[in-house]
C-alpha atoms as a PDB file:
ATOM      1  CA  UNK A   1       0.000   0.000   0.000  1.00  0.00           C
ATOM      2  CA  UNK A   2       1.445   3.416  -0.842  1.00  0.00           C
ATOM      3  CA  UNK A   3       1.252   6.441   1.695  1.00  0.00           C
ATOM      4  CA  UNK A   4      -1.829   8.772   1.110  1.00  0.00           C
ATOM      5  CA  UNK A   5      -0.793  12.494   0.193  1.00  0.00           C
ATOM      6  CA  UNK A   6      -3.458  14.362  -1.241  1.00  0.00           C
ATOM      7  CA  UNK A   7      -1.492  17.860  -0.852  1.00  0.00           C
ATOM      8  CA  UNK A   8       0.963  16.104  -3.230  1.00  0.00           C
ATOM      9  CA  UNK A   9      -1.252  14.680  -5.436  1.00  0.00           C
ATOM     10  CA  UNK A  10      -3.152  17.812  -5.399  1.00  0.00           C
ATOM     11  CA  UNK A  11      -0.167  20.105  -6.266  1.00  0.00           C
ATOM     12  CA  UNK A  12       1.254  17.429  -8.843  1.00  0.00           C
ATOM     13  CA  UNK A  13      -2.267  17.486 -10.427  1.00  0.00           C
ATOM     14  CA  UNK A  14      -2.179  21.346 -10.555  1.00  0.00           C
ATOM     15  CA  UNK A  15       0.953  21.749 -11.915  1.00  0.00           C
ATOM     16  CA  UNK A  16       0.718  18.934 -14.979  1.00  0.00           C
ATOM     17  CA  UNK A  17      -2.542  21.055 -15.784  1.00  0.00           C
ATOM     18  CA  UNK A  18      -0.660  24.652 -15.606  1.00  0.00           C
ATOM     19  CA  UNK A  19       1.851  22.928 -17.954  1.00  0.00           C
ATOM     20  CA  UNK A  20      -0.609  21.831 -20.489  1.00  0.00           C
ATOM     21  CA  UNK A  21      -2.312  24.805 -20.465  1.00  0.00           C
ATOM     22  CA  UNK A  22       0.639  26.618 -20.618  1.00  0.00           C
ATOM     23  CA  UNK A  23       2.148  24.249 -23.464  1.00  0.00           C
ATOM     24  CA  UNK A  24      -1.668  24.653 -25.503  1.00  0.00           C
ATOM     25  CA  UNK A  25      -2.017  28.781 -24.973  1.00  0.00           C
ATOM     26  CA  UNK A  26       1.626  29.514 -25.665  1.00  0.00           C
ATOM     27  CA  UNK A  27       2.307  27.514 -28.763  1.00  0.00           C
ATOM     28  CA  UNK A  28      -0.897  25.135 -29.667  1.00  0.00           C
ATOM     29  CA  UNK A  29       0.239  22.147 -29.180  1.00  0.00           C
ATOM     30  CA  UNK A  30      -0.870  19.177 -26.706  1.00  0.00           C
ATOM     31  CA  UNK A  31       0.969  17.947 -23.937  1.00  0.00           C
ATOM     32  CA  UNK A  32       0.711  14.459 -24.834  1.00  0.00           C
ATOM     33  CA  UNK A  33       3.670  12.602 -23.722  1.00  0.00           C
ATOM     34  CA  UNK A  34       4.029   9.781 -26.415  1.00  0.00           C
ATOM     35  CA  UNK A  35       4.099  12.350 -29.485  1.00  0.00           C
ATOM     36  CA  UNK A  36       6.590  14.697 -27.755  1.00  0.00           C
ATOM     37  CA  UNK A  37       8.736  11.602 -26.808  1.00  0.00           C
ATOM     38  CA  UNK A  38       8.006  10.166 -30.225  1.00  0.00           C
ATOM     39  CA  UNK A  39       9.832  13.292 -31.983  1.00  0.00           C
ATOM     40  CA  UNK A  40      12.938  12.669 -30.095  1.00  0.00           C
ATOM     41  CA  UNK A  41      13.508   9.972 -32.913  1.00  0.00           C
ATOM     42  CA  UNK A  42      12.448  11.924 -36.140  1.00  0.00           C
ATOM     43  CA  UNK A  43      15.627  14.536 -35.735  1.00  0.00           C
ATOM     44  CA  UNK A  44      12.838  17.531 -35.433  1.00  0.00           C
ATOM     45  CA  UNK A  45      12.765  17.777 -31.894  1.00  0.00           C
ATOM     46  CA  UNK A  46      13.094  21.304 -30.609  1.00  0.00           C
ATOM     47  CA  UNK A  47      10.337  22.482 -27.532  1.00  0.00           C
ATOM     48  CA  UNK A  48      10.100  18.710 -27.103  1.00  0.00           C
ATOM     49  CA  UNK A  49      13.507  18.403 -25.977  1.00  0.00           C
ATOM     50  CA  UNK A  50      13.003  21.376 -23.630  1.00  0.00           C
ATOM     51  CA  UNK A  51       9.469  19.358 -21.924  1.00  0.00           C
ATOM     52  CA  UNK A  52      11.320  16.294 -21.713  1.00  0.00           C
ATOM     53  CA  UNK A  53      13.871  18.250 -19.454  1.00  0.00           C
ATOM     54  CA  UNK A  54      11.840  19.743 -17.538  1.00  0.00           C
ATOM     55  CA  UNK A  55       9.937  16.627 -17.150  1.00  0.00           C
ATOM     56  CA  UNK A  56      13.271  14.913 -15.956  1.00  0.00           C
ATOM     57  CA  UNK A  57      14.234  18.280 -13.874  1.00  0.00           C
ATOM     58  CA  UNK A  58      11.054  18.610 -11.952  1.00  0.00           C
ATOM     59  CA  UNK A  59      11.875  14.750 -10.846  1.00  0.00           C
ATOM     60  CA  UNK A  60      15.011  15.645  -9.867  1.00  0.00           C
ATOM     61  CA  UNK A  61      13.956  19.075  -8.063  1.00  0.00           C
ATOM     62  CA  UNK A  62      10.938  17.496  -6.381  1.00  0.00           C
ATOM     63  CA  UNK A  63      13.264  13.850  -5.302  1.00  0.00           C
ATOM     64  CA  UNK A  64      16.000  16.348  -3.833  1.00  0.00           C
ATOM     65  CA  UNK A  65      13.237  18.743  -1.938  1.00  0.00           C
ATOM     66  CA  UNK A  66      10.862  15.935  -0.971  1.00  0.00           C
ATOM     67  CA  UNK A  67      13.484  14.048   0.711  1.00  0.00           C
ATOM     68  CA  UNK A  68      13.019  10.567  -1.578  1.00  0.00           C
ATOM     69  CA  UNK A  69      14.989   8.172  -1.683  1.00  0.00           C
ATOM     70  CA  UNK A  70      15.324   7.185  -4.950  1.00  0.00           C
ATOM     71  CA  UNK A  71      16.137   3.211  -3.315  1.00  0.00           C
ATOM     72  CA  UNK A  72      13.069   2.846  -2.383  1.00  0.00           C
ATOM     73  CA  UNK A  73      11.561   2.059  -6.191  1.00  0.00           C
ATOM     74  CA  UNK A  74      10.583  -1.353  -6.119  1.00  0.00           C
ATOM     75  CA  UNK A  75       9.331  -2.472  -9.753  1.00  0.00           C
ATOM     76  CA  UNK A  76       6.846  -5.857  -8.437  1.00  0.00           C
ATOM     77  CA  UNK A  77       7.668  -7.918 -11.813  1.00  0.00           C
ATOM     78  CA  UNK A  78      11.443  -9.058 -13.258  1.00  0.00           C
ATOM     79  CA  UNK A  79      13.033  -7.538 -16.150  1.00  0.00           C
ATOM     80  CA  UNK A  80      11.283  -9.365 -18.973  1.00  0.00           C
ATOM     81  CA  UNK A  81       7.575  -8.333 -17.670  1.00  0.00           C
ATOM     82  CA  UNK A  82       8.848  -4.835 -17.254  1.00  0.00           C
ATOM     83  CA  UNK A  83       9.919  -4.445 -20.686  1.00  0.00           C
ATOM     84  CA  UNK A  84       7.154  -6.064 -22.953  1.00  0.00           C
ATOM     85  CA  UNK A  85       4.843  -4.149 -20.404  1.00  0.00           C
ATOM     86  CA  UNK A  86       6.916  -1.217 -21.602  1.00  0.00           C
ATOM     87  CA  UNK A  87       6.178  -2.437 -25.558  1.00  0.00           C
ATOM     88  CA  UNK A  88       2.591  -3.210 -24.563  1.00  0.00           C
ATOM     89  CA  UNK A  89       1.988   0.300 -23.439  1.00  0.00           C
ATOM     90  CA  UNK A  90       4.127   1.921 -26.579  1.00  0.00           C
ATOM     91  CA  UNK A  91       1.754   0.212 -29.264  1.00  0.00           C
ATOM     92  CA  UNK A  92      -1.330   0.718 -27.336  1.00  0.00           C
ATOM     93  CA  UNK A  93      -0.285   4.383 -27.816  1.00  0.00           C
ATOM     94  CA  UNK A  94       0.630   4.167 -31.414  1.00  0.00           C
ATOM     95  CA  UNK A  95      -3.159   2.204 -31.667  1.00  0.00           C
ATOM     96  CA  UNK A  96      -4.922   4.645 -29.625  1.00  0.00           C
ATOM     97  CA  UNK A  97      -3.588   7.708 -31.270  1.00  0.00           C
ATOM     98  CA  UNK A  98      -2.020   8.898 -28.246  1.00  0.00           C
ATOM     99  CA  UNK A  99      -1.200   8.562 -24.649  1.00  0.00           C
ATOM    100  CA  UNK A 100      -2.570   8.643 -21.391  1.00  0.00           C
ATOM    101  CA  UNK A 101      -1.511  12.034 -20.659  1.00  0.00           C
ATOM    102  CA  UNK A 102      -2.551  13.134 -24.270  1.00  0.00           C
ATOM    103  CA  UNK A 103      -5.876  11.774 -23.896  1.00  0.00           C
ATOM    104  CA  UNK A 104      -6.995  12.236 -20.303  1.00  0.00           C
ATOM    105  CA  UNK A 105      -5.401  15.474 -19.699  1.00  0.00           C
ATOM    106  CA  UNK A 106      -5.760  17.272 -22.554  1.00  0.00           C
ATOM    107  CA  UNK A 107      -8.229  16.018 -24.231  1.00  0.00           C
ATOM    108  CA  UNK A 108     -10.659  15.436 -22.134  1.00  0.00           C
ATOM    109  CA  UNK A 109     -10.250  19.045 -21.339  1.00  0.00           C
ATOM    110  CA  UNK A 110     -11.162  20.123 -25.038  1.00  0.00           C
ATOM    111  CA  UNK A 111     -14.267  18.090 -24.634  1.00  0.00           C
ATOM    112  CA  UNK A 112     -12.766  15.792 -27.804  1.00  0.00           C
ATOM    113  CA  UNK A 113     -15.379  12.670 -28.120  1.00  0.00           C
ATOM    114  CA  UNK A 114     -12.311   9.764 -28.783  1.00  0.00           C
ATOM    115  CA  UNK A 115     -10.018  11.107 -25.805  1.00  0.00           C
ATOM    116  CA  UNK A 116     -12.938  10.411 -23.505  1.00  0.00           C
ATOM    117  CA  UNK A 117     -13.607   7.133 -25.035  1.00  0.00           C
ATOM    118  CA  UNK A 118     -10.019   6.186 -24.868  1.00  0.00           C
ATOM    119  CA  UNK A 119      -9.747   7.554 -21.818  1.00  0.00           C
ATOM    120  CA  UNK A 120     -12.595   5.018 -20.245  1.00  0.00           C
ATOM    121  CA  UNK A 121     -10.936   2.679 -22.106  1.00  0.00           C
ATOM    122  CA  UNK A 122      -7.748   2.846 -20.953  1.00  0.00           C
ATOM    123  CA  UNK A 123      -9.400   3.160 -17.036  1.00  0.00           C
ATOM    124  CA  UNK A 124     -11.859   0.142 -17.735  1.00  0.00           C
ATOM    125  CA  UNK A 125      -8.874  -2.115 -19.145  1.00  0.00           C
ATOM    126  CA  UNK A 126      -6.500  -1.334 -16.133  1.00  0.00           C
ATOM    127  CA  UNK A 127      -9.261  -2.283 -13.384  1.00  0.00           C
ATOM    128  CA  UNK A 128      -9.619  -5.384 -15.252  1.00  0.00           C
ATOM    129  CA  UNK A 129      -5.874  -6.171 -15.071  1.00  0.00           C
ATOM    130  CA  UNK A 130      -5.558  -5.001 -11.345  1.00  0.00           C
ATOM    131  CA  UNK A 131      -8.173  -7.048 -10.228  1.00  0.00           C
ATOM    132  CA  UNK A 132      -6.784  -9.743 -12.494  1.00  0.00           C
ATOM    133  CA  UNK A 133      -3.846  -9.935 -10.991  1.00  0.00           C
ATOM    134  CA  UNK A 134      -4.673  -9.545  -7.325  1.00  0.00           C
ATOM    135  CA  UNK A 135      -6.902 -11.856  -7.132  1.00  0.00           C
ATOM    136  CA  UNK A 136      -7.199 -14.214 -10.396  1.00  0.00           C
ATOM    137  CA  UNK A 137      -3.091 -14.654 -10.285  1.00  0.00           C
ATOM    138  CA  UNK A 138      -2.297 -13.603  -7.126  1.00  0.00           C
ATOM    139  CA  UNK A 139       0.521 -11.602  -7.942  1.00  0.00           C
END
């Protein structure tokens, strides 16, 4: 069981939302994770390179002002699970047009019809799985 911090949860929530709003007013574009990541590979990243550090910099700031050990991070399956969970999740972007973060942050917010159905989706499909594995496998 993980500790319950709403203040961080609530500030965390609050500031990915000022970043996509900030990201969508300043220049259009949406703050969805697997496209900006994705552009990393084409050779025309520019802004994307700048989110992606400051992705990887607000980590850092928050682990060294938090006081987390970075240890601590337990992953519950082996190497081999991690990584085609890891492919699982990169072509379930590719086939849903988009990420978590793309769809369920932003779009949701724009009202857009197929993030909120990929959005339930991607909720309904992961309660499945949890409760598949807690209490079908046991793991």
């Amino acid at each position: 069981m993980t500790d319950f911090t709403p203040l961080a949860g609530a500030a965390g929530g609050l500031l990915i939302g000022l970043s996509a709003v900030l990201l969508m007013g300043s220049i259009g574009r949406i703050a969805g994770i697997s496209g900006i990541f994705r552009t990393m590979f084409t050779g025309v990243a520019g802004w994307q390179g700048l989110f992606l550090l400051g992705l990887l910099a607000g980590t850092a700031l928050t682990t060294v002002l938090g006081g987390f050990d970075p240890a601590t991070i337990a992953f519950p399956g082996n190497p081999a699970t991690t990584v085609i969970g890891g492919l699982l999740v990169g072509m379930g972007s590719v086939l849903g047009s988009g990420c978590t973060s793309g769809h369920g942050i932003c779009g949701i917010a724009r009202l857009s019809q197929r993030s909120i159905a990929s959005t339930v989706t991607f909720m309904a499909v992961a309660v499945i799985v949890v409760f598949l594995m807690r209490h079908v496998t046991g793991v």
